[in-house]
N, C-alpha and C. Protein backbone atom coordinates (compact mmCIF):
# COMPACT_ATOMS: atom_id res chain seq x y z
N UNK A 1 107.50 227.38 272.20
CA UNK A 1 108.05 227.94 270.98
C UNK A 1 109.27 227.11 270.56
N UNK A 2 109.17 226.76 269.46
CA UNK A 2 110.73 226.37 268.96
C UNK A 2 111.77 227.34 268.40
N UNK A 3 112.70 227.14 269.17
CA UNK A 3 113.25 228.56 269.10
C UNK A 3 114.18 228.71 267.69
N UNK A 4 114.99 226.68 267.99
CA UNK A 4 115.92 226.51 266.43
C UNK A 4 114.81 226.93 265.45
N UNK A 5 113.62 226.50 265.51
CA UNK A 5 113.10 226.79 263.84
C UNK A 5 112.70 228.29 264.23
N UNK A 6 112.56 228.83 264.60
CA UNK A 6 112.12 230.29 264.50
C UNK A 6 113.58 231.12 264.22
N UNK A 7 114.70 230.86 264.54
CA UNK A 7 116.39 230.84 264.25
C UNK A 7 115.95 230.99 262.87
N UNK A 8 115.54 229.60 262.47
CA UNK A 8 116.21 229.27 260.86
C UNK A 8 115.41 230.08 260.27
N UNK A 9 113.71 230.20 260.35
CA UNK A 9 112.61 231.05 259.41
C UNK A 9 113.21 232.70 259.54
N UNK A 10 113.91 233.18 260.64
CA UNK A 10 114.08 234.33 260.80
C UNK A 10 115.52 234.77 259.53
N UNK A 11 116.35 233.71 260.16
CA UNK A 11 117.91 233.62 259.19
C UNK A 11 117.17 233.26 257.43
N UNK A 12 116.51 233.04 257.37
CA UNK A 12 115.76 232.46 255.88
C UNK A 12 114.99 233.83 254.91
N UNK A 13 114.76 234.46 255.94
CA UNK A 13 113.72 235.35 255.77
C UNK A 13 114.68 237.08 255.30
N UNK A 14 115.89 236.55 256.10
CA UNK A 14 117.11 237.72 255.69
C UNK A 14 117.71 237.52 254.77
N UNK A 15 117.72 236.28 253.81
CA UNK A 15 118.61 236.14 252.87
C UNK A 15 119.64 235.71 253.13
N UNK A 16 120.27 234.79 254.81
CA UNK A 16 121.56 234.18 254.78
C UNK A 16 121.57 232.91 255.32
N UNK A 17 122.50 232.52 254.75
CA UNK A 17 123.09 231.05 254.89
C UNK A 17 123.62 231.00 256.31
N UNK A 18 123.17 229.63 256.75
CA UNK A 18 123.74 229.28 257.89
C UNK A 18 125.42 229.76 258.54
N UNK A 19 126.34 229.66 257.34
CA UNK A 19 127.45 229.97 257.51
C UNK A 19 127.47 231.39 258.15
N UNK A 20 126.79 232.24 257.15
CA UNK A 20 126.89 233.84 257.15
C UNK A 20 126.33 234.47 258.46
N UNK A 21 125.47 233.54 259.40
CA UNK A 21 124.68 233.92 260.10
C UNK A 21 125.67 233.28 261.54
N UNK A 22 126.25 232.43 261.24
CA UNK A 22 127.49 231.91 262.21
C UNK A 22 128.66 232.77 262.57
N UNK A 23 128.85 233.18 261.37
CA UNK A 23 130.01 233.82 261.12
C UNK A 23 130.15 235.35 261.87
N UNK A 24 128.74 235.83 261.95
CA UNK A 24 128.42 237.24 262.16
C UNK A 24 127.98 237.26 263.55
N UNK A 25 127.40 236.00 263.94
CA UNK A 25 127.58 235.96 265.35
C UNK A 25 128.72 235.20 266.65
N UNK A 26 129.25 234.59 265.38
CA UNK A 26 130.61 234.37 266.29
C UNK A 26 130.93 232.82 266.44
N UNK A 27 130.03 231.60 266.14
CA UNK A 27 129.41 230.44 266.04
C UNK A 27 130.07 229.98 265.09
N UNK A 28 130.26 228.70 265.89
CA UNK A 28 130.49 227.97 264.20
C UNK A 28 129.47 227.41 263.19
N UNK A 29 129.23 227.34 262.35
CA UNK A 29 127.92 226.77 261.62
C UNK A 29 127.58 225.61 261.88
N UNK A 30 128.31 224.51 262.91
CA UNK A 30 127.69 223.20 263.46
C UNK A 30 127.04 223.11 264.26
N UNK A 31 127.56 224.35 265.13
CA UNK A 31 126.57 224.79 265.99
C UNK A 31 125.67 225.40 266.14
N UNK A 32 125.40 226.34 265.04
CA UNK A 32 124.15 227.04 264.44
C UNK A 32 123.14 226.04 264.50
N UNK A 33 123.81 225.40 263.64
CA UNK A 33 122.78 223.86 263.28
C UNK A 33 122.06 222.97 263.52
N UNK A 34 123.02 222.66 265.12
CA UNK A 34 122.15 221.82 266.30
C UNK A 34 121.23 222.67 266.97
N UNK A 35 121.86 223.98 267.03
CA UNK A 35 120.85 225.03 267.52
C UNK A 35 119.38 224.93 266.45
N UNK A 36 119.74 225.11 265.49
CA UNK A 36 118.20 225.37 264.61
C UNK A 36 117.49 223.62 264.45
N UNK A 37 118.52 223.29 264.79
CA UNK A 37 117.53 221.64 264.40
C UNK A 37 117.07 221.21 266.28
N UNK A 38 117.40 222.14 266.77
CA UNK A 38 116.76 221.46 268.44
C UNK A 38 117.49 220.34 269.05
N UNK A 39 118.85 220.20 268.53
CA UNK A 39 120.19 219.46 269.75
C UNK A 39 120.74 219.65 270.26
N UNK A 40 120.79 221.22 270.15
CA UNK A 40 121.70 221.89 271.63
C UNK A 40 120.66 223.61 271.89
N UNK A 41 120.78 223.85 273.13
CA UNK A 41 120.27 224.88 273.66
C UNK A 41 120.93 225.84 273.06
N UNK A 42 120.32 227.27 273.13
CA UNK A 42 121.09 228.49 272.88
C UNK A 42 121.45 229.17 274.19
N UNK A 43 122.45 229.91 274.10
CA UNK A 43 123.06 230.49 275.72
C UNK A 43 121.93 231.67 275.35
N UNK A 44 121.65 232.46 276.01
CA UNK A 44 120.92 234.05 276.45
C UNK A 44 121.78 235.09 275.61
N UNK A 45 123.41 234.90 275.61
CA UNK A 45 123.98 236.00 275.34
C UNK A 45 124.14 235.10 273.42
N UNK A 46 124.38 234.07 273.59
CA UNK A 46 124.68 234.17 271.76
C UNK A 46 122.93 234.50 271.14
N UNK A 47 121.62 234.22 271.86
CA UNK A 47 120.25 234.65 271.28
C UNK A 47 120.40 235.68 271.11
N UNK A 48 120.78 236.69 272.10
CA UNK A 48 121.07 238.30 271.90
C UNK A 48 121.83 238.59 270.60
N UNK A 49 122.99 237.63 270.35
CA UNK A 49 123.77 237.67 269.49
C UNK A 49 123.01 237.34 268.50
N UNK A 50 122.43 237.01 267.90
CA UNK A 50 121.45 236.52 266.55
C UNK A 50 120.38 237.27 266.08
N UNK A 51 119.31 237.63 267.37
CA UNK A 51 118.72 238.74 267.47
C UNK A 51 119.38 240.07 266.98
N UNK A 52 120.29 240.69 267.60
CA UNK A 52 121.10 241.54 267.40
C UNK A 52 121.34 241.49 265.39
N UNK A 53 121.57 240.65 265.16
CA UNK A 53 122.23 240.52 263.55
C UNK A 53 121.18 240.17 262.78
N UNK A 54 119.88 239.73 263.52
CA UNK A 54 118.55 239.96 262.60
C UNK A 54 117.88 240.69 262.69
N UNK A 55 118.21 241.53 263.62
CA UNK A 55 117.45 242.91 263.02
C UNK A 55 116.16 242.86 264.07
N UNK A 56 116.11 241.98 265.21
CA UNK A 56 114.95 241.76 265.88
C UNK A 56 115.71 242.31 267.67
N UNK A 57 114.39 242.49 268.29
CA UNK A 57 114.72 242.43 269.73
C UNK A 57 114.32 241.26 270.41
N UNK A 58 114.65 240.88 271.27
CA UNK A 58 114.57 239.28 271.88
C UNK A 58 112.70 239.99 272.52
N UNK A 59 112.16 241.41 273.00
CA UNK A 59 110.73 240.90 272.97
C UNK A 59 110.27 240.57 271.41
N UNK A 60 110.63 241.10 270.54
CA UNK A 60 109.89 240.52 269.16
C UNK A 60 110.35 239.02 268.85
N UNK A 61 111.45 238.61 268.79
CA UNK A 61 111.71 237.09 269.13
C UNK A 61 110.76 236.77 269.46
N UNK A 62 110.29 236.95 271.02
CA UNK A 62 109.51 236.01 271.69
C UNK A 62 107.89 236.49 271.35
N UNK A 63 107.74 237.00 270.82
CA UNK A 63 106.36 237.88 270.77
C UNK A 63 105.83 236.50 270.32
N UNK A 64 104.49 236.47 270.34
CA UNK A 64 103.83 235.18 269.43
C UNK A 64 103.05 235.88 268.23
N UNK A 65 103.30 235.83 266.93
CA UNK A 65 103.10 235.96 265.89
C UNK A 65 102.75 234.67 265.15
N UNK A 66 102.26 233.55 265.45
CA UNK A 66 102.42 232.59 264.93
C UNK A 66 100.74 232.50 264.18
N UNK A 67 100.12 233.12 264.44
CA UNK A 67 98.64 233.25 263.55
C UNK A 67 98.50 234.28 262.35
N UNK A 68 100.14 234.81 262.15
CA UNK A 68 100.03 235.67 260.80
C UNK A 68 101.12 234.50 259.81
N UNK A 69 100.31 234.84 258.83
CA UNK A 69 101.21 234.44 257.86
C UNK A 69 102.83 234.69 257.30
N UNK A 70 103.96 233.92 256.72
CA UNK A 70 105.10 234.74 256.87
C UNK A 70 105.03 235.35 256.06
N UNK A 71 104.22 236.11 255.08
CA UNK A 71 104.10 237.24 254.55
C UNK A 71 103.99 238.19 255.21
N UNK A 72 102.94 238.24 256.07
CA UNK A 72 102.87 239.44 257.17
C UNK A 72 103.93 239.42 257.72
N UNK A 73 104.28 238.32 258.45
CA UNK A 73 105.20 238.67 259.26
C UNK A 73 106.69 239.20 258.71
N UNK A 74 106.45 238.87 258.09
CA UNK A 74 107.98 239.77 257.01
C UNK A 74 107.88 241.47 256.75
N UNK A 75 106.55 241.29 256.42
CA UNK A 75 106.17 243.25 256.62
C UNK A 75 105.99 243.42 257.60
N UNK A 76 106.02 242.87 258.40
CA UNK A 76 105.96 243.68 259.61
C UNK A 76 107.62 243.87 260.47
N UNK A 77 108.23 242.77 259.82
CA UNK A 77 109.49 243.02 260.04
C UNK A 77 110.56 244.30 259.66
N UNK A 78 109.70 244.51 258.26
CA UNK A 78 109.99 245.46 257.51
C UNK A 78 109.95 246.64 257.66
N UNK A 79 108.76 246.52 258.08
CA UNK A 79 107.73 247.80 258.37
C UNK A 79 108.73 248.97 259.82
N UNK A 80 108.79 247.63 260.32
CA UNK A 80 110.05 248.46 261.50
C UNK A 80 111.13 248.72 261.48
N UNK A 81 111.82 248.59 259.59
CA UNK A 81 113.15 249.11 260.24
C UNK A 81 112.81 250.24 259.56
N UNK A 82 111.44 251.07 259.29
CA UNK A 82 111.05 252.53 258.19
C UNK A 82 110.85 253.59 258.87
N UNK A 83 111.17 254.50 258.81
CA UNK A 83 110.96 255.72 259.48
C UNK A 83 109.88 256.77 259.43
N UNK A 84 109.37 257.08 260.32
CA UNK A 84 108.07 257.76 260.51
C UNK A 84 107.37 258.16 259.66
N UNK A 85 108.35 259.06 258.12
CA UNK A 85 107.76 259.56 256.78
C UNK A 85 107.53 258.20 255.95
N UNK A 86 108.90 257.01 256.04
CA UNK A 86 108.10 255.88 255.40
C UNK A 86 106.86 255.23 255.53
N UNK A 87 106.47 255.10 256.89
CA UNK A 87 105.16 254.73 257.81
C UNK A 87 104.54 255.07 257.13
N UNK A 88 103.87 256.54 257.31
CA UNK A 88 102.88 257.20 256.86
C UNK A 88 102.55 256.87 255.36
N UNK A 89 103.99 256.48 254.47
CA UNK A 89 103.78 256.50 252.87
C UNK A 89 103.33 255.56 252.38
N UNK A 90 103.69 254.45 253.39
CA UNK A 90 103.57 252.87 253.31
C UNK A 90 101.87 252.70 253.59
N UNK A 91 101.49 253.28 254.85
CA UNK A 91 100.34 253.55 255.15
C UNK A 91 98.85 253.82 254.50
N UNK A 92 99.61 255.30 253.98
CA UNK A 92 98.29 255.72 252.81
C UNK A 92 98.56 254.60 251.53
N UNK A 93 99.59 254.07 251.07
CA UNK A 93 99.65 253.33 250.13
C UNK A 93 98.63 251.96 250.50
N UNK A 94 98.97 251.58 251.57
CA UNK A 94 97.45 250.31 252.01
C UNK A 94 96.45 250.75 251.76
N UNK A 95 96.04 252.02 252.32
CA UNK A 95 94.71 252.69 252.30
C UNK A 95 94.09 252.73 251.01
N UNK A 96 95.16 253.37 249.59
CA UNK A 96 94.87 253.18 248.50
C UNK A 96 94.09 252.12 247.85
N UNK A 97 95.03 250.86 248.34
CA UNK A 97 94.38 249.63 247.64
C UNK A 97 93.68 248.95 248.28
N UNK A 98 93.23 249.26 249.39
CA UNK A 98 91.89 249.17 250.17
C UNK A 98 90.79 249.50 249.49
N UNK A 99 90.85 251.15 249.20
CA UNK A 99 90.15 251.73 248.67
C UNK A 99 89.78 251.14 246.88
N UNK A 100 90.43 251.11 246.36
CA UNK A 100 90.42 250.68 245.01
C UNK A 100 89.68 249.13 244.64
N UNK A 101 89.64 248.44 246.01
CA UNK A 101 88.62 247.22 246.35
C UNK A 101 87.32 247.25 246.08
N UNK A 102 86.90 248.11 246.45
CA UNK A 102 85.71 248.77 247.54
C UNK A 102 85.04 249.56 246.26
């Protein structure tokens, strides 16, 4: 897995700039940088730290998702921060336009 580019598609995918994503984890943005471009390693505790501020858990980090598209994978990102009544609404709403195919 490359972890810098999965960094940057994840930080890309939230709407922030390298800076903003430095800033919130404590980093300076040069180091973000070598991190997302693959010239320096990430420690365990600043990944936690990034994870943590994207909204992911280090198993979804590492999960392999790499055969969905980043459309999916964005709803599905989504999809988890919704709560049980959203689920369900979100749910029958697929079902709908399933149905309306067909």
């Amino acid at each position: 897995m490359d972890l810098g580019n999965h960094i940057k598609q994840l930080r890309k995918s939230k709407n922030l700039t390298a800076v903003q994503l430095a800033t919130m984890v404590g980093i300076t943005r040069e180091h973000l940088s070598a991190v997302e471009n693959n010239i320096k390693p990430i420690s365990l505790s600043t990944l936690e730290k990034v994870c943590d501020v994207l909204g992911v858990t280090l198993t979804e980090f590492f999960a392999d998702e790499s055969d969905l598209s980043p459309e999916l994978s964005q709803l599905l990102r989504t999809a988890k921060t919704l709560t049980p009544e959203q689920l369900k609404m979100l749910n029958d709403f697929i079902e709908s336009l399933i149905k309306k195919e067909d």
